[in-house]
N, C-alpha and C. Protein backbone atom coordinates (compact mmCIF):
# COMPACT_ATOMS: atom_id res chain seq x y z
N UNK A 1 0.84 -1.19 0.00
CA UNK A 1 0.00 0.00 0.00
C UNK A 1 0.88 1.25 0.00
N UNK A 2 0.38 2.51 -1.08
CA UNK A 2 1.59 2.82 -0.93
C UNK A 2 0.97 4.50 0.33
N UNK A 3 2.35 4.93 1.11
CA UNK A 3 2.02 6.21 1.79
C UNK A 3 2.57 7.18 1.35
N UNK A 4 1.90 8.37 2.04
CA UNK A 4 1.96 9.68 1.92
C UNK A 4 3.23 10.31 3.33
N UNK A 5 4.26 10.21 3.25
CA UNK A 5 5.10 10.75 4.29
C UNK A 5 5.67 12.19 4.11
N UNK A 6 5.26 12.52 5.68
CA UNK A 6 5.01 14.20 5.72
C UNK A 6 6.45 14.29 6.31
N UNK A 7 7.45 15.04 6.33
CA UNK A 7 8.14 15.34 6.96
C UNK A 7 8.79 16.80 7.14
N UNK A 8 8.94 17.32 8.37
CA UNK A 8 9.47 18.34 8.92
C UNK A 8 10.77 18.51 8.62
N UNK A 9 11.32 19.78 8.35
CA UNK A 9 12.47 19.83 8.32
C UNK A 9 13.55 20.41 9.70
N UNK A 10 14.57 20.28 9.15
CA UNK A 10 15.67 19.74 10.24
C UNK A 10 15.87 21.04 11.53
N UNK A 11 16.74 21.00 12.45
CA UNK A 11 16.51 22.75 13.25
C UNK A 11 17.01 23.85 12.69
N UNK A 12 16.29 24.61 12.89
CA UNK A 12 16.68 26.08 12.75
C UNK A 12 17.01 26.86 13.71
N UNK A 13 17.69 27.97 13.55
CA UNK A 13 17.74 29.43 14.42
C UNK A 13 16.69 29.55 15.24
N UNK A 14 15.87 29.72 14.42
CA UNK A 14 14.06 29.85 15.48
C UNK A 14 13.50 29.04 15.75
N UNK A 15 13.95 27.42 15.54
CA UNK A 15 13.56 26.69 16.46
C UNK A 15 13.98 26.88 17.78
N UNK A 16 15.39 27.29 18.44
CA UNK A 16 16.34 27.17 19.62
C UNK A 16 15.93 28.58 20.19
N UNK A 17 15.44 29.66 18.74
CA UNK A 17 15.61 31.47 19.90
C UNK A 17 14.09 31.34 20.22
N UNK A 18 12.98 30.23 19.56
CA UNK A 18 11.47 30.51 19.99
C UNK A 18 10.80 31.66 19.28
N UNK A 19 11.34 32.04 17.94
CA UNK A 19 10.56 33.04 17.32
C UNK A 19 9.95 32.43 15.87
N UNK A 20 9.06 33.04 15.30
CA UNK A 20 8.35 33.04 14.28
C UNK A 20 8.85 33.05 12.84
N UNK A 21 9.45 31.91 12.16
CA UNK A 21 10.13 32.28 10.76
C UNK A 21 9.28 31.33 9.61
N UNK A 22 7.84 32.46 9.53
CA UNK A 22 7.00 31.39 8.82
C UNK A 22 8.05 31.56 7.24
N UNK A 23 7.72 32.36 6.38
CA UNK A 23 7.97 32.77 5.44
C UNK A 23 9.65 32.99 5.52
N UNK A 24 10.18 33.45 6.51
CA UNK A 24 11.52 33.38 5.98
C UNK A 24 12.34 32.51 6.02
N UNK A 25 13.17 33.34 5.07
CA UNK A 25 14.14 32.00 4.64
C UNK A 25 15.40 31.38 5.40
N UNK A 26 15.12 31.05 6.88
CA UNK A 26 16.08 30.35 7.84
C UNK A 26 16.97 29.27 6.97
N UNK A 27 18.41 28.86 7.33
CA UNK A 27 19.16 28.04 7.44
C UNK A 27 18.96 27.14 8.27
N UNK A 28 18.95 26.10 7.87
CA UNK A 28 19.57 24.56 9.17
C UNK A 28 20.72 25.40 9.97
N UNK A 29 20.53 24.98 11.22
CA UNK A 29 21.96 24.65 11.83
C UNK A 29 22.88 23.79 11.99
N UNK A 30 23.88 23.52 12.77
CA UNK A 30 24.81 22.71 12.55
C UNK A 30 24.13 20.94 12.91
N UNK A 31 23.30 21.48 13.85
CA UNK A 31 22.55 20.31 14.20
C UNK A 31 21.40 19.79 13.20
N UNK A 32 20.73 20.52 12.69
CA UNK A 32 19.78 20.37 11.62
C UNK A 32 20.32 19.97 10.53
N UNK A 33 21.83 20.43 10.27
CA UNK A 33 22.22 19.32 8.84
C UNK A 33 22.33 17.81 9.49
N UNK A 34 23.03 17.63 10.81
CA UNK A 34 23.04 16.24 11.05
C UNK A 34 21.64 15.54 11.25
N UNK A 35 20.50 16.22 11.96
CA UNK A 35 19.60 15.78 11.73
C UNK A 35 18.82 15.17 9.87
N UNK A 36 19.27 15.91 9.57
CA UNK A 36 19.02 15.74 7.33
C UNK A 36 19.67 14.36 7.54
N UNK A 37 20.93 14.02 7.78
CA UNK A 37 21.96 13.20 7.11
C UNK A 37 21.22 12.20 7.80
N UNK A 38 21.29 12.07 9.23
CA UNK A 38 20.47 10.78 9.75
C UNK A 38 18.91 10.17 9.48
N UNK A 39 18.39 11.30 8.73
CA UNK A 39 16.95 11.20 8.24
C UNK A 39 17.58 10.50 6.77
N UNK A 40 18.51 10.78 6.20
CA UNK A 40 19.02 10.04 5.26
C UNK A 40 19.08 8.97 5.15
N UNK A 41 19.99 8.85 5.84
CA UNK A 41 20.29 7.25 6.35
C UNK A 41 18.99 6.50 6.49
N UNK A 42 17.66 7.34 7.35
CA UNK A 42 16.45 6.29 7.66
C UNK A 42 16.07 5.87 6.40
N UNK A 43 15.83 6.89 5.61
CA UNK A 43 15.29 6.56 4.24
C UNK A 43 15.42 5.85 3.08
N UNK A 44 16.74 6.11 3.62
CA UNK A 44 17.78 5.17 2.09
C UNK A 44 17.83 3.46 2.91
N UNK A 45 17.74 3.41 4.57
CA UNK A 45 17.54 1.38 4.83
C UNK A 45 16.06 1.30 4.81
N UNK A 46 15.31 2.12 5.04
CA UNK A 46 13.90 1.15 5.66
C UNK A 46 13.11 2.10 4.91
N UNK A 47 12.70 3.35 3.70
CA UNK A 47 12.21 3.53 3.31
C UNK A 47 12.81 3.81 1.70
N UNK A 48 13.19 2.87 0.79
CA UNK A 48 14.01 3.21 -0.40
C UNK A 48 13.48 2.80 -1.57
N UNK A 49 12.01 2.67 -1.34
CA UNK A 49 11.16 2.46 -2.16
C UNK A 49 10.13 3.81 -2.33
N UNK A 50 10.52 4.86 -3.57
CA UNK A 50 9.93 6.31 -2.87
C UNK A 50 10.14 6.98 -4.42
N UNK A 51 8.62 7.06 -4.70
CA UNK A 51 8.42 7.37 -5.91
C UNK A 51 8.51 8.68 -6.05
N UNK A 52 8.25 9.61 -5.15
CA UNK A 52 8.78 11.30 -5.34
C UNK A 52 8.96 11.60 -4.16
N UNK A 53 9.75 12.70 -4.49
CA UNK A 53 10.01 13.89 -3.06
C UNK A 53 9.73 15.20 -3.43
N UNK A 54 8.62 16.07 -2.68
CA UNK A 54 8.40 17.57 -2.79
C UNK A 54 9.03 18.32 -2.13
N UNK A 55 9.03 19.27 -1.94
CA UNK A 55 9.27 20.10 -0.44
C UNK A 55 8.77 22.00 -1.12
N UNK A 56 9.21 22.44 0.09
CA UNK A 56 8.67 23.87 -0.04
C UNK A 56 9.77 24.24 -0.26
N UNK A 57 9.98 24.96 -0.85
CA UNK A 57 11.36 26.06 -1.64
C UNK A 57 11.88 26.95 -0.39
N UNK A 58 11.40 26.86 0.46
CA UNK A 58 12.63 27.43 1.76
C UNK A 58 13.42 26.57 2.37
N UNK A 59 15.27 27.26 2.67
CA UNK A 59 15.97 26.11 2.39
C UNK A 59 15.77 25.24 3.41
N UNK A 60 15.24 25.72 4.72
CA UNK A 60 15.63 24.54 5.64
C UNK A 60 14.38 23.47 5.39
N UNK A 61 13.68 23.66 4.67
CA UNK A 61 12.58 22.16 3.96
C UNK A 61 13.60 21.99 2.78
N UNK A 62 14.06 22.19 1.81
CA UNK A 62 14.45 21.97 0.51
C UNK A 62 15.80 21.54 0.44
N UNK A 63 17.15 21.83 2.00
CA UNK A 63 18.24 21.33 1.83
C UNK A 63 17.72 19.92 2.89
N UNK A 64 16.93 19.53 3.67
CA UNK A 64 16.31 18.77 4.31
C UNK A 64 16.02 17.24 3.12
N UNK A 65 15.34 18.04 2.12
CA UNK A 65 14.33 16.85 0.93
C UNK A 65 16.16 16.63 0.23
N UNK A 66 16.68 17.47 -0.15
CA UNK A 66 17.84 17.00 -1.31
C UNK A 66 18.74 15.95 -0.17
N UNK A 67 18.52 16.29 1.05
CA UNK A 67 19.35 15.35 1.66
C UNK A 67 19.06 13.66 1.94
N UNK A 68 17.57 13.76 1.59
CA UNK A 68 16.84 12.56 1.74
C UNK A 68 16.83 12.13 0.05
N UNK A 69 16.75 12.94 -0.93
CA UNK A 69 16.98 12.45 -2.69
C UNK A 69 18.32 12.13 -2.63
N UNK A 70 19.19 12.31 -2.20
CA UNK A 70 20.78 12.40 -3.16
C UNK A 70 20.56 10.64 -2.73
N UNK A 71 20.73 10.09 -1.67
CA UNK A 71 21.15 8.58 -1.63
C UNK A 71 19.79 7.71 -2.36
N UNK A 72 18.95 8.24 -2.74
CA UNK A 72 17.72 7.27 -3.36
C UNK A 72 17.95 7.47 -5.03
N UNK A 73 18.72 8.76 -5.14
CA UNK A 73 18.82 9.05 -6.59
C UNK A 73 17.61 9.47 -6.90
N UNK A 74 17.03 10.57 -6.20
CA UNK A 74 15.96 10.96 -6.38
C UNK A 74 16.15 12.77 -6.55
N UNK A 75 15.07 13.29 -7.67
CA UNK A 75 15.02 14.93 -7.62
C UNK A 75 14.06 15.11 -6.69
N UNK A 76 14.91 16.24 -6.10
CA UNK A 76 13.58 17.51 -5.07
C UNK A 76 12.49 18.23 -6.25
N UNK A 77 11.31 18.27 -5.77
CA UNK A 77 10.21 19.28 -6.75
C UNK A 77 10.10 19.58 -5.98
N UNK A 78 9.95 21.50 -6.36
CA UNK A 78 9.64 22.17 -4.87
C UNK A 78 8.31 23.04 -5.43
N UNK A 79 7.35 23.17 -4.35
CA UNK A 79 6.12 23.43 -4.36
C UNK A 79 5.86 24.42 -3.51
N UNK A 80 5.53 25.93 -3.54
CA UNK A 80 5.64 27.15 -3.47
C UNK A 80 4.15 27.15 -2.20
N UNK A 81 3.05 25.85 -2.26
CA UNK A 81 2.23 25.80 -1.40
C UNK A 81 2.29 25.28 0.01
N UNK A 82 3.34 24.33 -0.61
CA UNK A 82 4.14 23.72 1.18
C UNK A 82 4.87 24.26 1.88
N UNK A 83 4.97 26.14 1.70
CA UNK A 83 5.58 26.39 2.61
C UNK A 83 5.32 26.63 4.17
N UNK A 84 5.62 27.46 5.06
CA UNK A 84 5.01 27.45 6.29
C UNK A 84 4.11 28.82 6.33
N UNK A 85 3.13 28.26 7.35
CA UNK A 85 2.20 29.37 7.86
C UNK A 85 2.75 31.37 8.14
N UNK A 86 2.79 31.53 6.88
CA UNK A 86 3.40 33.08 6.73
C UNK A 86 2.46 34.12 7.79
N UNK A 87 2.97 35.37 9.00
CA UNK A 87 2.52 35.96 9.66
C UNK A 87 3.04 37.27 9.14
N UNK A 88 3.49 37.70 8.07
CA UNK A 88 3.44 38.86 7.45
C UNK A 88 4.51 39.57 8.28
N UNK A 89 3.25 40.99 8.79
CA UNK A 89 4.76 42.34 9.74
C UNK A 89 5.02 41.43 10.93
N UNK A 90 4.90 40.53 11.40
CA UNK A 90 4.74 39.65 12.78
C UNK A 90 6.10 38.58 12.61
N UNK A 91 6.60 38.56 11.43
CA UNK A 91 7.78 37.41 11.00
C UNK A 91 8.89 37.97 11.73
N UNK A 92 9.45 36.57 12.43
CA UNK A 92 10.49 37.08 13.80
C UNK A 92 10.21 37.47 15.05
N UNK A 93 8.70 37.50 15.19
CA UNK A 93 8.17 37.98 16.63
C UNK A 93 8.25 36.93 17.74
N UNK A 94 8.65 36.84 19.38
CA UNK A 94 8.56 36.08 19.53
C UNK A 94 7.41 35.03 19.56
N UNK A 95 7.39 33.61 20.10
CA UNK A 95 6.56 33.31 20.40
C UNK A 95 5.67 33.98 21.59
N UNK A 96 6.43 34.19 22.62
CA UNK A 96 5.94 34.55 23.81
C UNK A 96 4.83 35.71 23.34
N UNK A 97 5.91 36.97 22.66
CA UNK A 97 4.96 38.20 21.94
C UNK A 97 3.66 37.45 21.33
N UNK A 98 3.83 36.84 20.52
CA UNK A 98 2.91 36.24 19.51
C UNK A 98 1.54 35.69 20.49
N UNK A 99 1.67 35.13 21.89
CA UNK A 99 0.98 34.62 22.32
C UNK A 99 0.62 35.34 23.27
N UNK A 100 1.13 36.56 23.86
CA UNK A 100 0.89 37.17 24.78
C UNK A 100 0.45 38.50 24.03
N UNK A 101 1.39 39.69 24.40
CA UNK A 101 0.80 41.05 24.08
C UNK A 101 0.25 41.34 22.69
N UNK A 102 0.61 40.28 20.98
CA UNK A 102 -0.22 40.81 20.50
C UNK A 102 -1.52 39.65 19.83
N UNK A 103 -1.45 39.02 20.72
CA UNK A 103 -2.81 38.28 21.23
C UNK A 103 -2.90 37.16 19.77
N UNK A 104 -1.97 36.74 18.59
CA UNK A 104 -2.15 36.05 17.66
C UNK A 104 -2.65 34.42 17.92
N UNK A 105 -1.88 34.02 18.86
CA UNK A 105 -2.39 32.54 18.91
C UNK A 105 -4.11 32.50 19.83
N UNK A 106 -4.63 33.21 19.93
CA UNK A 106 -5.92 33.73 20.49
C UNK A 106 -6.71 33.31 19.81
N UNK A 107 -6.33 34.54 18.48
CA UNK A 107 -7.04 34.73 18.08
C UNK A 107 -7.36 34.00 16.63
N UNK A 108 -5.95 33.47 16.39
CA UNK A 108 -5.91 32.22 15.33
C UNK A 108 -6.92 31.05 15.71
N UNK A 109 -6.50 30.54 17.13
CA UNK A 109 -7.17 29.61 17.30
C UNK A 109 -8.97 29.34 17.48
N UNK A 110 -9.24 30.87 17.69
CA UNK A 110 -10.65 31.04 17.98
C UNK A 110 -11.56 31.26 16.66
N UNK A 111 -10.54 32.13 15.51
CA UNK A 111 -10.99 32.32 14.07
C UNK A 111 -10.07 31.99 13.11
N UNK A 112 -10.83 30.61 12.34
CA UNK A 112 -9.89 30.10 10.86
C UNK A 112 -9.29 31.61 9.94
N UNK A 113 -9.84 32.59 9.80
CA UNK A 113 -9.86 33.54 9.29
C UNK A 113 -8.95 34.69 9.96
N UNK A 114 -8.51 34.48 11.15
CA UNK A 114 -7.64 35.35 11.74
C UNK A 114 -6.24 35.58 11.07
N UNK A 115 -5.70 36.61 11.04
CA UNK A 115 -3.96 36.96 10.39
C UNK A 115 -3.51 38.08 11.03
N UNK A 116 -2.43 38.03 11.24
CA UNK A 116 -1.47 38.81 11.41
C UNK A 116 -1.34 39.84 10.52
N UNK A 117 -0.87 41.57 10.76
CA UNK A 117 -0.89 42.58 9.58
C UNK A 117 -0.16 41.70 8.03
N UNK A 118 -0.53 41.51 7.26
CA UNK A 118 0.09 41.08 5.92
C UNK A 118 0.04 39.56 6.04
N UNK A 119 -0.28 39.13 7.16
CA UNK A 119 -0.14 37.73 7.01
C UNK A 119 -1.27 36.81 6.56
N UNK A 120 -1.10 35.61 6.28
CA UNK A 120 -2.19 34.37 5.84
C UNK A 120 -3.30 34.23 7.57
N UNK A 121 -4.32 33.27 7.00
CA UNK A 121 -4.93 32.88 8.34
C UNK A 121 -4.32 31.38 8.33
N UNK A 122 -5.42 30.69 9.06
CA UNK A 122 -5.06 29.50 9.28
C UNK A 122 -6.10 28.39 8.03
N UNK A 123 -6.63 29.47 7.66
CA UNK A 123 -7.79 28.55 6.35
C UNK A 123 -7.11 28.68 5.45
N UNK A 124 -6.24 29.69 5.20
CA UNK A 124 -5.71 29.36 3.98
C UNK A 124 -4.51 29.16 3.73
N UNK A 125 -3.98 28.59 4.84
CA UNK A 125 -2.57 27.88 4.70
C UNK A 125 -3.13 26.17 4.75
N UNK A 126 -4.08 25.91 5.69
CA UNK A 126 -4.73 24.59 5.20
C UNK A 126 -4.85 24.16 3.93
N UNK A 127 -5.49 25.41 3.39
CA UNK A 127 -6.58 25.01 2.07
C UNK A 127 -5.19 24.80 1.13
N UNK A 128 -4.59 26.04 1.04
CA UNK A 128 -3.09 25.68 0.30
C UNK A 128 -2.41 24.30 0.35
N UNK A 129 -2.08 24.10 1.40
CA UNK A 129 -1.23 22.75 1.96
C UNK A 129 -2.06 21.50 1.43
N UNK A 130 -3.33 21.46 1.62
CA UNK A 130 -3.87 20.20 1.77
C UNK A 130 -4.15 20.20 -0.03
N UNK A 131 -4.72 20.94 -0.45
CA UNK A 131 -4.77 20.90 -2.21
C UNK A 131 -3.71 20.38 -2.90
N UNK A 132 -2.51 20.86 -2.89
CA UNK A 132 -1.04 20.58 -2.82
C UNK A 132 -0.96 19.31 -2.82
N UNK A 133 -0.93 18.78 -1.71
CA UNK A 133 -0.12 17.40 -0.90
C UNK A 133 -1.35 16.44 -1.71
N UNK A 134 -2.85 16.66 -1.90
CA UNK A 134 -3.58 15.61 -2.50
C UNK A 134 -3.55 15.83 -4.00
N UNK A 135 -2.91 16.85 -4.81
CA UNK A 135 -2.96 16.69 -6.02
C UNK A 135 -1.60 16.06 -6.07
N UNK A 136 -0.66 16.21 -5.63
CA UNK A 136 0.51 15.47 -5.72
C UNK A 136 0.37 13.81 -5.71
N UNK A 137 -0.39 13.57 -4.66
CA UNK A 137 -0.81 12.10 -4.47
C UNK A 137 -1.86 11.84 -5.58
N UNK A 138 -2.34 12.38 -6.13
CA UNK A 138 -2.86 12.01 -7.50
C UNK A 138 -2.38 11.87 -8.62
N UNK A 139 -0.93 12.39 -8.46
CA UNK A 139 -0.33 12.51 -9.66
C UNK A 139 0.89 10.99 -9.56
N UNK A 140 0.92 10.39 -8.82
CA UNK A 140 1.66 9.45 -8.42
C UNK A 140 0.93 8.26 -7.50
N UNK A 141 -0.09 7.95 -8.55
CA UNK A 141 -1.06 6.38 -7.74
C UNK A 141 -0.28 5.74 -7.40
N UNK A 142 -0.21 5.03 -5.89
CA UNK A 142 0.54 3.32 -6.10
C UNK A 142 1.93 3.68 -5.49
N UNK A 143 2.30 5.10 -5.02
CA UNK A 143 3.58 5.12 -5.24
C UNK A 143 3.83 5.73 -3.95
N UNK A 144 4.83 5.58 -2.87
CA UNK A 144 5.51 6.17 -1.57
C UNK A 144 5.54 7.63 -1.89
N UNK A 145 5.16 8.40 -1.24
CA UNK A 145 5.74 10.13 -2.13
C UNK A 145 5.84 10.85 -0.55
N UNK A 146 7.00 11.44 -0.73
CA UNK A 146 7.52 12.35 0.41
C UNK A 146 7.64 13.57 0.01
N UNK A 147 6.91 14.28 1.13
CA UNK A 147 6.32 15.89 1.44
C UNK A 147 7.31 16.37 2.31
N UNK A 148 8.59 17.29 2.20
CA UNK A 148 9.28 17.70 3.27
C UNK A 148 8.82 19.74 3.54
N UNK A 149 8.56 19.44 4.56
CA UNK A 149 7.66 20.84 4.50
C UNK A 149 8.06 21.34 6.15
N UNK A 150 6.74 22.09 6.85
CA UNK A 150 6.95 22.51 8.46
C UNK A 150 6.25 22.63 9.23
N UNK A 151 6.91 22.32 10.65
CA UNK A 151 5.62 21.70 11.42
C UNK A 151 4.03 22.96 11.98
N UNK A 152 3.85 23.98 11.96
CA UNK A 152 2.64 24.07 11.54
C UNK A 152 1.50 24.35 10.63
N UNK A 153 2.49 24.12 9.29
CA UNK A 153 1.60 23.46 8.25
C UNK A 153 0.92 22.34 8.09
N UNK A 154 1.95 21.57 8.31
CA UNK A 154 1.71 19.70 9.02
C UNK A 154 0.74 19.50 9.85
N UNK A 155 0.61 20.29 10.88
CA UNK A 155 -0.37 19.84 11.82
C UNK A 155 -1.55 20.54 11.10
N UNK A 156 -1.67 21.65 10.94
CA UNK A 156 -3.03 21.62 10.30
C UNK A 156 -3.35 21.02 9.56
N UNK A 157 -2.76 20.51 8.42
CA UNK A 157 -3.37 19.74 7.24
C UNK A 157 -3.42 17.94 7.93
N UNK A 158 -2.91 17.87 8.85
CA UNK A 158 -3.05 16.60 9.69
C UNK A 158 -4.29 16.40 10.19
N UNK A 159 -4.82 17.42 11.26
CA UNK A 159 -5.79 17.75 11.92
C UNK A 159 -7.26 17.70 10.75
N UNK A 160 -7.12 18.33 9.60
CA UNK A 160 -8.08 18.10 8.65
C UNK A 160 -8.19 17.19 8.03
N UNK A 161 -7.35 16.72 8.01
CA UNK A 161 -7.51 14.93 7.49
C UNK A 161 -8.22 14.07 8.50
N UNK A 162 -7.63 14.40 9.48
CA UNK A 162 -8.20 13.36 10.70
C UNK A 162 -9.84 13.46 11.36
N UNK A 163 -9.24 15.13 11.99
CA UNK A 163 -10.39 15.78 12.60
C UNK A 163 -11.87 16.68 11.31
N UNK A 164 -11.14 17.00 9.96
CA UNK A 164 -12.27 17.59 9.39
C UNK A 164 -12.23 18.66 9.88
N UNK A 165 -11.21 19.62 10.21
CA UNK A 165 -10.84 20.73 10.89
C UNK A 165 -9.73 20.73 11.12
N UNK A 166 -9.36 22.29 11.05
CA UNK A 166 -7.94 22.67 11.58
C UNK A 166 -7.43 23.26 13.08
N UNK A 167 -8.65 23.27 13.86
CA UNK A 167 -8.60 23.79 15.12
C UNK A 167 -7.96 22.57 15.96
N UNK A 168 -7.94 21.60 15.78
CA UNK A 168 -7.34 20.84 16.73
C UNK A 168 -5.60 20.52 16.08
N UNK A 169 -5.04 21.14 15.47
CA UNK A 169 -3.74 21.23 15.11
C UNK A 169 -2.98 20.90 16.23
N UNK A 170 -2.76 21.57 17.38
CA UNK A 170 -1.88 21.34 18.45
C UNK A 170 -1.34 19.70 18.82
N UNK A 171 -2.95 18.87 18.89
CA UNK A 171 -2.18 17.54 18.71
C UNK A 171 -1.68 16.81 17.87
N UNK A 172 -1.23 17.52 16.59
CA UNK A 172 -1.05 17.08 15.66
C UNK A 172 0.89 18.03 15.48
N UNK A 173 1.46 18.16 16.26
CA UNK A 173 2.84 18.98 16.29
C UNK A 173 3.54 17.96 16.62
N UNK A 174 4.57 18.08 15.45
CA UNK A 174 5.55 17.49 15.07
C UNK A 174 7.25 18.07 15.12
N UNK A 175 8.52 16.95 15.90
CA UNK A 175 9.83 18.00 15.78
C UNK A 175 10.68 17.86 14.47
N UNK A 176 11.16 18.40 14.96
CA UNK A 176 12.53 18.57 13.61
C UNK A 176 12.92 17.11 13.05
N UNK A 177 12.80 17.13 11.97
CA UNK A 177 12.82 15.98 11.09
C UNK A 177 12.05 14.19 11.54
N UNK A 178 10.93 14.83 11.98
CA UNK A 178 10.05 13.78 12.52
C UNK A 178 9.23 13.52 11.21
N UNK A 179 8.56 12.06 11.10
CA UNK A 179 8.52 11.46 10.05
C UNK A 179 6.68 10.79 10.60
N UNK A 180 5.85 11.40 9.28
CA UNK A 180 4.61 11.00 9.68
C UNK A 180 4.18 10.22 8.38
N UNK A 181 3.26 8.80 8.73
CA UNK A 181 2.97 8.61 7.75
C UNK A 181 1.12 8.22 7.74
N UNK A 182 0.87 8.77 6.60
CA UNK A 182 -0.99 8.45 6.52
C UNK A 182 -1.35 8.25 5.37
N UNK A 183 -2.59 7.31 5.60
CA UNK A 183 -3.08 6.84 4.43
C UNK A 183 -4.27 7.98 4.18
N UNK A 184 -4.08 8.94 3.05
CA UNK A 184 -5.21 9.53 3.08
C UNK A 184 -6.60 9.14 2.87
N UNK A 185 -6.77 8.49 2.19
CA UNK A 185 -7.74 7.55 1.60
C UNK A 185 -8.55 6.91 2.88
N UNK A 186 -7.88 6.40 3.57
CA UNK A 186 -8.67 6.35 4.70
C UNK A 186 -8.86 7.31 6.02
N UNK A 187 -8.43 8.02 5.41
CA UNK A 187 -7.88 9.00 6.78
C UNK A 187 -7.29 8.58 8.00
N UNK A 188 -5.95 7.89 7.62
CA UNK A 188 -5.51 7.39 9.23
C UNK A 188 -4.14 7.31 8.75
N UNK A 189 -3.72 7.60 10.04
CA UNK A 189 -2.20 8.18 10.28
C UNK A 189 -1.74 6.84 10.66
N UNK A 190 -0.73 6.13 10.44
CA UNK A 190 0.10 5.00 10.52
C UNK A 190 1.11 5.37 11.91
N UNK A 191 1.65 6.04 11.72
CA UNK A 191 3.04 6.86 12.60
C UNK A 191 2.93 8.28 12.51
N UNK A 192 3.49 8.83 13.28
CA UNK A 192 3.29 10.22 13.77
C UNK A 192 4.14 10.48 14.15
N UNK A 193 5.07 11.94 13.94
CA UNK A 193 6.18 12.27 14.85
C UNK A 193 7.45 11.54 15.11
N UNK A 194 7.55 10.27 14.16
CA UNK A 194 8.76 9.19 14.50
C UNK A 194 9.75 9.97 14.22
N UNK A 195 10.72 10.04 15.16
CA UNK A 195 12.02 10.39 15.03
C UNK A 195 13.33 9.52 15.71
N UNK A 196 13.06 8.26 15.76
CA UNK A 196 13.89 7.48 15.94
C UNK A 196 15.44 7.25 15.31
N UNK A 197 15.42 7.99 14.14
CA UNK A 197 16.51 7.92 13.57
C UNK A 197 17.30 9.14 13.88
N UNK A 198 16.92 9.33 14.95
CA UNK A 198 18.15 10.40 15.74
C UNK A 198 18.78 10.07 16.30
């Protein structure tokens, strides 16, 4: 049977300082390339049967996917919809800010339709993500296909697969180069969050 594997990419800067880098374009760190290489390694023994790899064109998803193609002999396609949940003038804010004084995770979570000045909501980084990831899987019946993208894109489009909604995202958060796999078709998640190959 074949799956749909979602994967996060490796750490960043703003994973470790706790700020907001939907849209920008962060680097891996030193640890996030080793995290890539050992996600390598998982892929190339126990998953090397893998008919495509996407990712989102920011590098720390896109040097993440080439690190998981180079040993399968596989190309990255990068897809401009898998990127992460963009917050516009708010990019770089902390979390803490973000959740405290200017009230965003509030108010995200209370309205699909909520954004940040210039930024997306949470409906339409779903609607983006999930269109994406199922026309891709249409375009490749029968076949393993890996999504390297970020984790709260992931969880929403998780949460709507599962739940039929994006409000329950939170249980659906995933770390740095954690490895999910679901059958969409039935709507059920196989593994979640595996990161054993750390």
């Amino acid at each position: 049977m074949s799956k749909l594997l979602l994967v996060r990419h490796g750490q960043t800067s703003a994973n470790i300082e706790q700020v907001w880098h939907g849209h920008t374009d962060t680097p891996l760190t030193e640890l996030g390339l080793q995290q890539a290489a050992s996600l390598a390694r998982y892929f190339h023994h126990y998953q090397p049967k893998v008919g495509a790899i996407y990712a989102s064109p920011l590098q720390r998803a896109r040097i993440t996917a080439e690190c998981i193609a180079e040993p399968l002999g596989q190309a990255v396609r990068l897809d401009p919809r898998l990127m992460e949940f963009g917050v516009g003038d708010w990019e770089g804010r902390s979390f803490d800010a973000l959740r405290g004084e200017l009230g965003f995770f509030k108010g995200m979570m209370a309205d699909e339709h909520h954004r940040a000045p210039a930024g997306e909501s949470r409906c339409e980084v779903t609607t983006r993500f999930v269109t994406a990831v199922e026309e891709i899987q249409r375009e490749h019946p029968g076949e393993n296909i890996v999504v390297v993208a970020h984790g709260v894109a992931i969880a929403f489009a998780l949460s709507h697969w599962i739940e039929n909604d994006s409000v329950h995202w939170v249980n659906y958060r995933v770390n740095n180069t954690a490895v999910t796999a679901i059958d969409l078709e039935r709507g059920e998640i196989e593994y979640l969050d595996r990161t054993d190959h750390l």
